[in-house]
N, C-alpha and C. Protein backbone atom coordinates (compact mmCIF):
# COMPACT_ATOMS: atom_id res chain seq x y z
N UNK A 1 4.18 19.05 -23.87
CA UNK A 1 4.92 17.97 -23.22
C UNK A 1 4.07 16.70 -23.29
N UNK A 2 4.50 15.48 -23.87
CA UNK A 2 3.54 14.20 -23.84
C UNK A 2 3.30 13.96 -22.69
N UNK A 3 2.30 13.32 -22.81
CA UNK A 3 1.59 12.62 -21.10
C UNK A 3 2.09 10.88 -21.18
N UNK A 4 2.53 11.02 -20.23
CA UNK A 4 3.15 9.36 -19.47
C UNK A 4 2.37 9.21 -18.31
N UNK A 5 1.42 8.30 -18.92
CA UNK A 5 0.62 7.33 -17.72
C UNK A 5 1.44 6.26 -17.26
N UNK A 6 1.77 6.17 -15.42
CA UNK A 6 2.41 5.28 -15.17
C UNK A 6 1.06 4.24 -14.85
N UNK A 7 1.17 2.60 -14.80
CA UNK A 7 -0.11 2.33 -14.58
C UNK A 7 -0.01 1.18 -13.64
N UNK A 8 0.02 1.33 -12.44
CA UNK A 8 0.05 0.16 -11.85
C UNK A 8 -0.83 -0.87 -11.33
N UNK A 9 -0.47 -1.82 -12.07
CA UNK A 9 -0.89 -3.05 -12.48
C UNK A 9 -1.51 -4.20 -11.24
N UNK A 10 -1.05 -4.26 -9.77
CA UNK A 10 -1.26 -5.16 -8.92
C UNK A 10 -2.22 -4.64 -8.34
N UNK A 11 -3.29 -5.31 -8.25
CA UNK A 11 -4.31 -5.03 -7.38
C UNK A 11 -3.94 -5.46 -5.78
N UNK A 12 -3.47 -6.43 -5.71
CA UNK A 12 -3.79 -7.55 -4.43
C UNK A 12 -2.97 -6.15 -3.14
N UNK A 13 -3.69 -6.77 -1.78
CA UNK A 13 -3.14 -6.52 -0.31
C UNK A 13 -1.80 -6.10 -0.65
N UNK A 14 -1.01 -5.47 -0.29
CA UNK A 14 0.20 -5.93 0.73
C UNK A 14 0.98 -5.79 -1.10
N UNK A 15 0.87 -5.53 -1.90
CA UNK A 15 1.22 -5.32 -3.31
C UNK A 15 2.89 -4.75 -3.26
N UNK A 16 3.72 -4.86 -3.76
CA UNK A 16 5.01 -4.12 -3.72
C UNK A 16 5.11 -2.61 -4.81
N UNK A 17 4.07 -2.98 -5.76
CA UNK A 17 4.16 -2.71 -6.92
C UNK A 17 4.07 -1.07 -6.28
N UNK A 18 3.17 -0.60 -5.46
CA UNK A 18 2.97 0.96 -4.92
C UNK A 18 3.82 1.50 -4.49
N UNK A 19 5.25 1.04 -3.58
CA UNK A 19 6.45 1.05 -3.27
C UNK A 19 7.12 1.49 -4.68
N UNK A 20 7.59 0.71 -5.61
CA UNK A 20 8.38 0.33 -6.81
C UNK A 20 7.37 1.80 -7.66
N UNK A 21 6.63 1.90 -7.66
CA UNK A 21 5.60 3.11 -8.84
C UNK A 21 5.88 4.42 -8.26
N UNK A 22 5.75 4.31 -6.83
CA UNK A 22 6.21 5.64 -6.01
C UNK A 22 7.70 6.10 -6.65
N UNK A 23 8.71 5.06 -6.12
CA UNK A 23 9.72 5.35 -7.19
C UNK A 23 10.05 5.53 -8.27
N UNK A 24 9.20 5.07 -8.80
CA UNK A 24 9.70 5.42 -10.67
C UNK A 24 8.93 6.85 -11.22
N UNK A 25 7.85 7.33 -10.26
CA UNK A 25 6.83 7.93 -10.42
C UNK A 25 8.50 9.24 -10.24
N UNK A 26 8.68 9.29 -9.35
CA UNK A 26 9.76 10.29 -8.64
C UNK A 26 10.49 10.46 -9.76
N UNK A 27 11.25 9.46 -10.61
CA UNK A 27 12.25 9.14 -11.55
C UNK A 27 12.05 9.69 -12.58
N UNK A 28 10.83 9.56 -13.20
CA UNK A 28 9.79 10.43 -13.95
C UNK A 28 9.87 11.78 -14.23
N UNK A 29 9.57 11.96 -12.99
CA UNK A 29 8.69 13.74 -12.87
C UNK A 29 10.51 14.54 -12.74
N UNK A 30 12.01 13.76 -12.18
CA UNK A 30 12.56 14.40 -11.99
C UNK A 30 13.54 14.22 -13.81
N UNK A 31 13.14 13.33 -14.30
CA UNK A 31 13.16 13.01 -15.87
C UNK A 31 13.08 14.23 -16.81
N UNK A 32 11.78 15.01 -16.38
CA UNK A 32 11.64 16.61 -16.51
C UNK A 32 10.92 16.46 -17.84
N UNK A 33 10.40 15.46 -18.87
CA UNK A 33 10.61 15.34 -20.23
C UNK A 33 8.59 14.73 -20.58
N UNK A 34 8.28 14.89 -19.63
CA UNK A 34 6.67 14.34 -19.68
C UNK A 34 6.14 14.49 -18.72
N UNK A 35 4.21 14.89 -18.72
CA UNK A 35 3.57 15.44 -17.87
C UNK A 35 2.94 14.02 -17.48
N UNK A 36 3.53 13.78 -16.23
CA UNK A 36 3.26 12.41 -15.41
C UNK A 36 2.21 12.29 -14.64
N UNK A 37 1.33 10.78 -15.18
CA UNK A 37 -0.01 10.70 -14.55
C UNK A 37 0.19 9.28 -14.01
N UNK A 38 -0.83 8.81 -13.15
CA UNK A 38 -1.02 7.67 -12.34
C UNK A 38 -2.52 7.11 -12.52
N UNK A 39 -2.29 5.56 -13.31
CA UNK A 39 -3.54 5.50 -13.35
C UNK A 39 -3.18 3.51 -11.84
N UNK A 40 -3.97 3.98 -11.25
CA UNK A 40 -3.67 2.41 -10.22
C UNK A 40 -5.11 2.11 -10.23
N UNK A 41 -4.72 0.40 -10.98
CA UNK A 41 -6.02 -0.50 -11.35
C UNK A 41 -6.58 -0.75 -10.11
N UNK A 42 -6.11 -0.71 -8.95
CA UNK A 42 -6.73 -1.30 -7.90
C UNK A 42 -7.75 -0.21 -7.39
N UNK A 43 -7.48 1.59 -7.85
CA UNK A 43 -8.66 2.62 -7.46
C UNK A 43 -9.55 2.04 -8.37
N UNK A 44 -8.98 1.74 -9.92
CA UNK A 44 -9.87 1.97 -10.82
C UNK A 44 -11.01 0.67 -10.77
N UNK A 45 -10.52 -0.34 -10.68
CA UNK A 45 -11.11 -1.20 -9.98
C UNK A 45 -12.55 -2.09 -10.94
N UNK A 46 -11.74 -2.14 -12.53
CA UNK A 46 -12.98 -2.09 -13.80
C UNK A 46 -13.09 -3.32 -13.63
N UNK A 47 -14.47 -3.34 -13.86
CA UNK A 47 -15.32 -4.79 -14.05
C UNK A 47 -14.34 -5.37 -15.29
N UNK A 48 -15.03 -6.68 -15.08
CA UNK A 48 -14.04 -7.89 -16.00
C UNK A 48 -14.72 -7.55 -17.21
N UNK A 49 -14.06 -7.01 -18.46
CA UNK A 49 -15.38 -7.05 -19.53
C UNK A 49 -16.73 -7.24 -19.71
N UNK A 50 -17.31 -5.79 -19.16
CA UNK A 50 -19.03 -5.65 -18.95
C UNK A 50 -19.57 -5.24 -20.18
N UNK A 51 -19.00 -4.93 -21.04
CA UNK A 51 -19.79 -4.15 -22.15
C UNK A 51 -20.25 -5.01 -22.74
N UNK A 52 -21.43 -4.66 -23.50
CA UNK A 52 -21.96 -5.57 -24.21
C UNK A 52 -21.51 -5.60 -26.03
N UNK A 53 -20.63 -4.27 -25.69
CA UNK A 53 -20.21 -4.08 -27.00
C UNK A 53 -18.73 -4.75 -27.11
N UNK A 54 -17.90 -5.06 -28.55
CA UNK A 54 -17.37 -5.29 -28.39
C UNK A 54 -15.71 -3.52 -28.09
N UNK A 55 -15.21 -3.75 -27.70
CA UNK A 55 -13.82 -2.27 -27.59
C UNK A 55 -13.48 -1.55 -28.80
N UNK A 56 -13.68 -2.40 -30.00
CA UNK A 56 -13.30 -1.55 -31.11
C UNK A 56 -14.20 -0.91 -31.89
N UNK A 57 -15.57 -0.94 -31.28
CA UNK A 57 -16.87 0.00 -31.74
C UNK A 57 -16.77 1.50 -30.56
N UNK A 58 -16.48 1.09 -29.56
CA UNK A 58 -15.57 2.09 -28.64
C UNK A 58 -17.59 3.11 -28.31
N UNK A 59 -18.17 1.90 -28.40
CA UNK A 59 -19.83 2.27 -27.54
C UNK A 59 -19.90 1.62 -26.35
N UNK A 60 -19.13 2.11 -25.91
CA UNK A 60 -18.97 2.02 -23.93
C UNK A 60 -20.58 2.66 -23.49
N UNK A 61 -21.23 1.56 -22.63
CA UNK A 61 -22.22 1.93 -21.70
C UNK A 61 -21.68 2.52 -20.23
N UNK A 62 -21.06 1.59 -19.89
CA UNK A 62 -20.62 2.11 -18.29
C UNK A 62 -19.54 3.06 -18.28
N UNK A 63 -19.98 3.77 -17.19
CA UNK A 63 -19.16 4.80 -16.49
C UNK A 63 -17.90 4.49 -16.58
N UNK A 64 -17.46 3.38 -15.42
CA UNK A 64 -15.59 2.64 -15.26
C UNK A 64 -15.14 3.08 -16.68
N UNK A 65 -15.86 2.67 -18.00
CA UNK A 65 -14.92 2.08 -19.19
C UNK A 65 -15.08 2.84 -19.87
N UNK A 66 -15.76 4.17 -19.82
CA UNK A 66 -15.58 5.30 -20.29
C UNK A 66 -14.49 6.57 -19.78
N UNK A 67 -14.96 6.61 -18.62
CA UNK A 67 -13.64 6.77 -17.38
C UNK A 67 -11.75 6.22 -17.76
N UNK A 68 -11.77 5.07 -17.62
CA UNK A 68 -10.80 4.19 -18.44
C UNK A 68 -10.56 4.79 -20.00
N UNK A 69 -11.35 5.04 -20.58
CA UNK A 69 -11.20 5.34 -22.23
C UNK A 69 -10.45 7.01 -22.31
N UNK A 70 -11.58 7.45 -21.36
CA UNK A 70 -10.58 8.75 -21.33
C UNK A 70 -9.36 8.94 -20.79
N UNK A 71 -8.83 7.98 -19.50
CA UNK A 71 -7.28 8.37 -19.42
C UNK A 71 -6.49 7.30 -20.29
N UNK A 72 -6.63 6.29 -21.29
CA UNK A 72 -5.83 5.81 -22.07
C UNK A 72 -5.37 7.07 -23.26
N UNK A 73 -6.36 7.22 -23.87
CA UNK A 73 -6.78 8.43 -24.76
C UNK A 73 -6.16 9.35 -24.80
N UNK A 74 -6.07 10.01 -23.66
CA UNK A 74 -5.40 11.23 -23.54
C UNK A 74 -3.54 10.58 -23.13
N UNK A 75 -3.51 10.15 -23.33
CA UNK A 75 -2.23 9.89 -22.94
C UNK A 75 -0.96 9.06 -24.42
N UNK A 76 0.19 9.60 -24.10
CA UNK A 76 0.79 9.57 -25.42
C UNK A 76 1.85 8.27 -24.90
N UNK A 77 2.00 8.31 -23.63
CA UNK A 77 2.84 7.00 -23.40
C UNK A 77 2.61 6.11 -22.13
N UNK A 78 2.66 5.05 -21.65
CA UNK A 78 2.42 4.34 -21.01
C UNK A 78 4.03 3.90 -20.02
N UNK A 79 3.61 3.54 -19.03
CA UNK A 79 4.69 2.65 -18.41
C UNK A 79 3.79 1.50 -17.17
N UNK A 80 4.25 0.36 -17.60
CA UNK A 80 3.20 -0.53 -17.20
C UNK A 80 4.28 -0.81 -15.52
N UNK A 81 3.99 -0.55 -14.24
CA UNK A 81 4.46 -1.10 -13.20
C UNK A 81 3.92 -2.11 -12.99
N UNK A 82 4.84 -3.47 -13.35
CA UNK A 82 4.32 -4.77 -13.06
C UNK A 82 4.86 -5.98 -12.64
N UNK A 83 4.17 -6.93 -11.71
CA UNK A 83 4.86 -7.98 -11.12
C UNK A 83 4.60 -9.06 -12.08
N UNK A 84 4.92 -10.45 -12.00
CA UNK A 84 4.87 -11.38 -12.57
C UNK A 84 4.02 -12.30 -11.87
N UNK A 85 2.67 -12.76 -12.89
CA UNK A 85 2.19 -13.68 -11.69
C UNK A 85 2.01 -15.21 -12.53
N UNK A 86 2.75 -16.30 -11.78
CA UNK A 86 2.74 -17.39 -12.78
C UNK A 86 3.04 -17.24 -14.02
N UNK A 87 4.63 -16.76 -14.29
CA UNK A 87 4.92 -16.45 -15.56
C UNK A 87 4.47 -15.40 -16.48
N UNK A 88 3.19 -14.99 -16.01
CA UNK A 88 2.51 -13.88 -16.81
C UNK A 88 2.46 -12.74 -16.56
N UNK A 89 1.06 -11.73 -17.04
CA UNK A 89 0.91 -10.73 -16.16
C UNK A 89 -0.34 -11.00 -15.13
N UNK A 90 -0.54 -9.80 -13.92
CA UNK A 90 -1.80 -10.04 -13.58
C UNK A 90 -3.12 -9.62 -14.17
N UNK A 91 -3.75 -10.81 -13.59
CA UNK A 91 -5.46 -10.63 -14.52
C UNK A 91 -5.89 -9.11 -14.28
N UNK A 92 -5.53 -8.22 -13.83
CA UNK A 92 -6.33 -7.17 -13.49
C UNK A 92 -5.43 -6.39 -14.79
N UNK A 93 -4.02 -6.39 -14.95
CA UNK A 93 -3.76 -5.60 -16.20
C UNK A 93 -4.00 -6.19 -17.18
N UNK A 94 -4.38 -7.16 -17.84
CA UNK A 94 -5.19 -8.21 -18.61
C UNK A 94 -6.21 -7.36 -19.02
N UNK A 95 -7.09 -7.29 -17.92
CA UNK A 95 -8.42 -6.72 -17.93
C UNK A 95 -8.44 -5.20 -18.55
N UNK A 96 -7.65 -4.73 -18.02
CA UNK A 96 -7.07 -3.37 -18.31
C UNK A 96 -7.27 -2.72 -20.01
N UNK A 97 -6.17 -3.43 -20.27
CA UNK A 97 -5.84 -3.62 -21.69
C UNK A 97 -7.01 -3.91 -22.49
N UNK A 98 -7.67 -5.11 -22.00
CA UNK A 98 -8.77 -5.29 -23.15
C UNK A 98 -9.98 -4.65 -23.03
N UNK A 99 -10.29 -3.68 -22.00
CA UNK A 99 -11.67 -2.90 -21.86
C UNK A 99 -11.40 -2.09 -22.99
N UNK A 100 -10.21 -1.07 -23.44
CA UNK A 100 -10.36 -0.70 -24.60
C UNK A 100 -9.63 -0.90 -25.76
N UNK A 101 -9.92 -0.14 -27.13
CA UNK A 101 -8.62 -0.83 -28.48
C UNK A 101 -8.34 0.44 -28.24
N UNK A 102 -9.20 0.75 -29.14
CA UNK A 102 -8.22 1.98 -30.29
C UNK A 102 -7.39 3.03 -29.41
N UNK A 103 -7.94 3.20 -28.32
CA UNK A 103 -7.00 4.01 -27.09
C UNK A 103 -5.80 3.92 -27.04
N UNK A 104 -5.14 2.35 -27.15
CA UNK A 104 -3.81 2.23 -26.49
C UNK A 104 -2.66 2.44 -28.27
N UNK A 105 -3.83 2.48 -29.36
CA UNK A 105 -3.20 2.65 -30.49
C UNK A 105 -1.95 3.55 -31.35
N UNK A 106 -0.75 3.25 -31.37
CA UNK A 106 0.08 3.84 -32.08
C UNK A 106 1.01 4.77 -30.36
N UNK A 107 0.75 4.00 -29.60
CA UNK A 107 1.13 4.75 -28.40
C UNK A 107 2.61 3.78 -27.77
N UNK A 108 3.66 4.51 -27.24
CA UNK A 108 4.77 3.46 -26.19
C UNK A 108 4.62 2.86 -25.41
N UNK A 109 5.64 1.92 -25.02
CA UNK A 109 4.75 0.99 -24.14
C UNK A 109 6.04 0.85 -23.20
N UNK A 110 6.51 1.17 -21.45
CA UNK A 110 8.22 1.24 -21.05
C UNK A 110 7.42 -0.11 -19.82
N UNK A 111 7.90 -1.22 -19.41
CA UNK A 111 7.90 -1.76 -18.55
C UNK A 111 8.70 -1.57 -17.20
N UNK A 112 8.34 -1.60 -15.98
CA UNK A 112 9.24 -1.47 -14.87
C UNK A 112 8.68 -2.34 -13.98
N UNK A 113 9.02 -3.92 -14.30
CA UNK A 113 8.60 -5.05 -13.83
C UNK A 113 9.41 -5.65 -12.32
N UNK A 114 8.94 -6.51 -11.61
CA UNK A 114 9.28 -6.86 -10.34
C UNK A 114 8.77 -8.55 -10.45
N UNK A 115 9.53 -9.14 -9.19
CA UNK A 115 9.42 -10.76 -9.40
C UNK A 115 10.16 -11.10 -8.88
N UNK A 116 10.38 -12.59 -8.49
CA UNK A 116 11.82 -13.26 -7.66
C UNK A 116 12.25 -13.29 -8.93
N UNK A 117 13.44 -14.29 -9.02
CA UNK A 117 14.79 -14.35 -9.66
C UNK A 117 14.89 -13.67 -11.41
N UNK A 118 13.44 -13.95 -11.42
CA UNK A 118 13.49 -12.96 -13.02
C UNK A 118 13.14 -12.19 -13.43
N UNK A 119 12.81 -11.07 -12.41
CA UNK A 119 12.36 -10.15 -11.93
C UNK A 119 10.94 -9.46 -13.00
N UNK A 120 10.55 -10.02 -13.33
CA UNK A 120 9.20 -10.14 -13.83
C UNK A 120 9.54 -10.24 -15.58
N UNK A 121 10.19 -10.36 -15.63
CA UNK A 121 10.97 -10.76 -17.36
C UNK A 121 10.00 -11.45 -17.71
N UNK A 122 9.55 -12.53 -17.59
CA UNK A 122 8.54 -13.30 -17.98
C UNK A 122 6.98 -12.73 -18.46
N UNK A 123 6.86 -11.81 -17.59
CA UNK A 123 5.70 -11.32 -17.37
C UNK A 123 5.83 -10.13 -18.92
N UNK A 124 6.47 -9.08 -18.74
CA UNK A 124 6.89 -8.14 -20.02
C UNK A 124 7.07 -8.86 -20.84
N UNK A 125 7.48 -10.01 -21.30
CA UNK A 125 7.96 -11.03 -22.88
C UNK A 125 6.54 -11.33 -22.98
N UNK A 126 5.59 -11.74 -22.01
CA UNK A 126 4.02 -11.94 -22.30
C UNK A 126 2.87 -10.66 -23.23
N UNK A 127 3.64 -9.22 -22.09
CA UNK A 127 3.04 -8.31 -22.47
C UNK A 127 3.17 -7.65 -23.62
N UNK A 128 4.39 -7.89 -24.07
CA UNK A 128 5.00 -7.69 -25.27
C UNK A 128 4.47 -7.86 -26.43
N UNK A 129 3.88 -9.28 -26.56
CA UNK A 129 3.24 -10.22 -27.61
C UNK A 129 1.77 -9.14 -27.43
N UNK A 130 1.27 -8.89 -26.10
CA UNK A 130 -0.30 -8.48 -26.38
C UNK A 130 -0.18 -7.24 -27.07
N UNK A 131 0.43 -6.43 -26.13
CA UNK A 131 0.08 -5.10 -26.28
C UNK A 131 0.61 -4.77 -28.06
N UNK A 132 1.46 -5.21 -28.86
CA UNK A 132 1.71 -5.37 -30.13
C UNK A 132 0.16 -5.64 -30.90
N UNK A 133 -1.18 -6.31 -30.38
CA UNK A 133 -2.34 -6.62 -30.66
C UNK A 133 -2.70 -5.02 -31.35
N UNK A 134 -2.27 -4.43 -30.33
CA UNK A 134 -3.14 -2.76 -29.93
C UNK A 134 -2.45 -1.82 -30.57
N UNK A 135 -1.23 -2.07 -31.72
CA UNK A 135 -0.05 -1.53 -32.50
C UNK A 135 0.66 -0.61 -31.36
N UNK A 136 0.69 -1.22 -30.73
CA UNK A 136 1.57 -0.40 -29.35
C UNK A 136 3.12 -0.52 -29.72
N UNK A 137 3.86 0.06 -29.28
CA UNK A 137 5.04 -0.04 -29.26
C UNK A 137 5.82 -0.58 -28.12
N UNK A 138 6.61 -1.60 -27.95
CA UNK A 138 7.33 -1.86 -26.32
C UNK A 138 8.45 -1.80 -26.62
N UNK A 139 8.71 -1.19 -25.68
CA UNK A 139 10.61 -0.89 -25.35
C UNK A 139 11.08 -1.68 -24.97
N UNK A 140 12.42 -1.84 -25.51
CA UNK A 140 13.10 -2.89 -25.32
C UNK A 140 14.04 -2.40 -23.70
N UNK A 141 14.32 -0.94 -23.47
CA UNK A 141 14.60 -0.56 -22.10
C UNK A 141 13.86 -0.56 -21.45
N UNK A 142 13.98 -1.35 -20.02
CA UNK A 142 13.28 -1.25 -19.08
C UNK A 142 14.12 -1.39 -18.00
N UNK A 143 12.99 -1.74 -17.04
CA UNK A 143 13.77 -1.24 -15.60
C UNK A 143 13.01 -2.97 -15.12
N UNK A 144 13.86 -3.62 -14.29
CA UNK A 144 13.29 -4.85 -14.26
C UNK A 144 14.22 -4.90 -12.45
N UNK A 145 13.55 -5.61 -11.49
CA UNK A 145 13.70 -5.87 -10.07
C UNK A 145 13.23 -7.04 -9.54
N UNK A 146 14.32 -7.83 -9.70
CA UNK A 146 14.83 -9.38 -9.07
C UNK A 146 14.38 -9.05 -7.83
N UNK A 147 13.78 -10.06 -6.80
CA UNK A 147 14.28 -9.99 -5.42
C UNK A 147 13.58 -8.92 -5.11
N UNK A 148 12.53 -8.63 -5.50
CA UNK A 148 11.83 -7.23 -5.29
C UNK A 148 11.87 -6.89 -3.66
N UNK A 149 11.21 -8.48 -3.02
CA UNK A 149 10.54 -7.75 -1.73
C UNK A 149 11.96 -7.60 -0.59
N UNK A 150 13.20 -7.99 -0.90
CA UNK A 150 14.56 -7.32 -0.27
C UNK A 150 14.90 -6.16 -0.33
N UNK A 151 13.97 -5.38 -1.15
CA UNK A 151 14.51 -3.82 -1.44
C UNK A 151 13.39 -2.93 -0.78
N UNK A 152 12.36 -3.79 -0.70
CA UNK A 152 11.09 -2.48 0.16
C UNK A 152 11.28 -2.84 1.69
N UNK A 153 11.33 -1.79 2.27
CA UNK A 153 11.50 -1.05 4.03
C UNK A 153 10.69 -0.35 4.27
N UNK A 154 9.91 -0.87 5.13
CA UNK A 154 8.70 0.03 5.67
C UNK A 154 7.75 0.64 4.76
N UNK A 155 7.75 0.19 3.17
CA UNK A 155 6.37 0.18 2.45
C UNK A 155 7.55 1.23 1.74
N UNK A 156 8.70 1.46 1.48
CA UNK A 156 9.69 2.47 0.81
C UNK A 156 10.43 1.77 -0.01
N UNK A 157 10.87 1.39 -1.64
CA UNK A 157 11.55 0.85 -2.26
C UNK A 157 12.94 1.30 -2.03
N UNK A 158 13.78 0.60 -2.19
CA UNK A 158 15.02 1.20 -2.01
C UNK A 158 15.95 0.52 -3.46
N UNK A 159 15.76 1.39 -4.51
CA UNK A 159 16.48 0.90 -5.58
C UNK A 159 17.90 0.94 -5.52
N UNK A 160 18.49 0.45 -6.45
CA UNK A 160 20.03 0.39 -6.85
C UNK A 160 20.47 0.75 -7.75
N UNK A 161 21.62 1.07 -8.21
CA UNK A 161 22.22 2.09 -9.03
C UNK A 161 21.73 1.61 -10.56
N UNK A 162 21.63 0.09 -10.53
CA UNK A 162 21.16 -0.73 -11.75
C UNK A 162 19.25 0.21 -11.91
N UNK A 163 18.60 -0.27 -11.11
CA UNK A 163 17.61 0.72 -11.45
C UNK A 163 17.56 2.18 -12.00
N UNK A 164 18.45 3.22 -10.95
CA UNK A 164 18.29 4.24 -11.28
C UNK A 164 19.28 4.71 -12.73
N UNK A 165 19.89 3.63 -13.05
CA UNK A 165 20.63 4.07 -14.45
C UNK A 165 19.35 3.64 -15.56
N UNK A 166 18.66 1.92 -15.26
CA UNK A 166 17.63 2.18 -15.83
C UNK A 166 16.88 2.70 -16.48
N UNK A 167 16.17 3.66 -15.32
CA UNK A 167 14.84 4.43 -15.67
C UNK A 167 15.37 5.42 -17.02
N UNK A 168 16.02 6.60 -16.53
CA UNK A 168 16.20 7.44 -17.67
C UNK A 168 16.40 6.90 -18.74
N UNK A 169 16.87 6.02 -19.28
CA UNK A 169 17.46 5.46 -20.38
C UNK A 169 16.12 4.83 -21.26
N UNK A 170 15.19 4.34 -20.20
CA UNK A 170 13.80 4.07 -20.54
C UNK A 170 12.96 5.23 -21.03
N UNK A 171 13.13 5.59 -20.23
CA UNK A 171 12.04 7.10 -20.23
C UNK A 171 12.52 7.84 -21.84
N UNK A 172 14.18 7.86 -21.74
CA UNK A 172 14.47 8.97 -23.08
C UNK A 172 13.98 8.22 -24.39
N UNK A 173 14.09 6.62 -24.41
CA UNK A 173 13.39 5.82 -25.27
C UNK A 173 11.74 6.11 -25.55
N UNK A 174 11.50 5.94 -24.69
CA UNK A 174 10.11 6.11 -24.73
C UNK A 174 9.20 7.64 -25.29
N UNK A 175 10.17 8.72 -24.58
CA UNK A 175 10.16 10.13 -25.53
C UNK A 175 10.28 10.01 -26.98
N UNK A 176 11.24 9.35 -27.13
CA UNK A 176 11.51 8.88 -28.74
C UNK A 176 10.48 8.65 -29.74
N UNK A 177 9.81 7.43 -29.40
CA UNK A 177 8.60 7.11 -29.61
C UNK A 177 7.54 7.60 -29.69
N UNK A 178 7.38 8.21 -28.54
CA UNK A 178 5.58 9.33 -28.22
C UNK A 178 6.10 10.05 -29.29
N UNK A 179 7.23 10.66 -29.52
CA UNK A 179 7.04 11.96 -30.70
C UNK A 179 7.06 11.12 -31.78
N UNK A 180 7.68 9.93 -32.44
CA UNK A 180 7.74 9.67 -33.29
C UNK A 180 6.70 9.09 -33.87
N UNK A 181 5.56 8.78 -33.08
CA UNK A 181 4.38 8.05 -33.38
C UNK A 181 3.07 8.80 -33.53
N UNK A 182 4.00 10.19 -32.59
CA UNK A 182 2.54 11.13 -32.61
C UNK A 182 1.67 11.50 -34.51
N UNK A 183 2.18 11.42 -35.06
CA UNK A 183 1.71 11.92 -36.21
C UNK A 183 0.58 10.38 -37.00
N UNK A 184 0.99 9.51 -36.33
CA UNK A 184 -0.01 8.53 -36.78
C UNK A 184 -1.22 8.54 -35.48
N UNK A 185 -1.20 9.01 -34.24
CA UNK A 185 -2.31 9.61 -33.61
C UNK A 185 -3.33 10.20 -34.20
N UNK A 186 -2.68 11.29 -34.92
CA UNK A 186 -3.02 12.49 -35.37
C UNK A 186 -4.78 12.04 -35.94
């Protein structure tokens, strides 16, 4: 069964994004179709580019970015949980991304973005352009949430039928991919 790292992306306080990941995390595992992992930047918590090497010699000194190397690595698909910050993404999935290369290589890429009115659209059309750097693949299905902070209650997302038709439709895309790419892993 491929491994789907969900990876959430917001570090800051008071974040929605743990709400919104809890849910999709659920959406996932009841998806039935991939062995679902959680990587949250805010445990992982990696220095801003410490190595002295550059990522695509992949001679990691520190612990964090070896740590980091092994759960990109092992993992055949990604789903980035992410808000929009000033049009973009946040610096901490920024950071993310560029601690390693060849890891995120020949791998899917499903967004399940959040934001006021454009519900982080902005932010995925950014990520889009990078993660293509890393021959990643991004789905064009995603799961995207306008108006995010009207739907969380008591730290509990409360999606809508538009979400939950969403996800699967993402997810079976994204299956697509992990197998279809697996042989250039190889």
């Amino acid at each position: 069964m491929p491994k789907l790292t969900v990876i959430i992306a917001s570090v800051r306080e008071g974040r929605g994004g743990e709400a919104i990941a809890t849910w999709f995390i659920d959406r996932a595992k009841q998806h039935g179709k991939f062995d679902v992992h959680v990587a949250d930047l805010r445990e992982l918590n990696l220095p801003i580019l410490d190595e002295p090497h550059h990522p695509r010699l992949k001679k990691y000194v520190h612990d964090s970015t070896k740590a980091w190397s092994a759960i990109v690595d092992a993992s055949d698909a990604f789903v980035f949980v992410t808000p929009e910050y000033n049009y973009t993404l946040p610096p901490a999935l920024v950071n993310a991304l560029d601690t390693v290369y060849h890891e995120w290589t020949y791998k899917p890429i499903g967004f399940v973005s959040y934001g006021g009115v454009s519900g982080g659209m902005r932010a995925v059309q950014t990520a889009k352009l990078m993660v293509t750097g890393f021959k990643m693949m991004p789905m064009i299905e995603a799961v995207n949430i306008p108006f995010f902070s009207q739907l969380i209650d008591a730290g509990v997302f409360k999606s809508n039928e538009v979400h939950d038709k969403a996800a699967p439709v993402m997810l079976d895309e994204l299956l697509r991919w992990a197998n279809a790419l697996k042989p250039l892993r190889s």
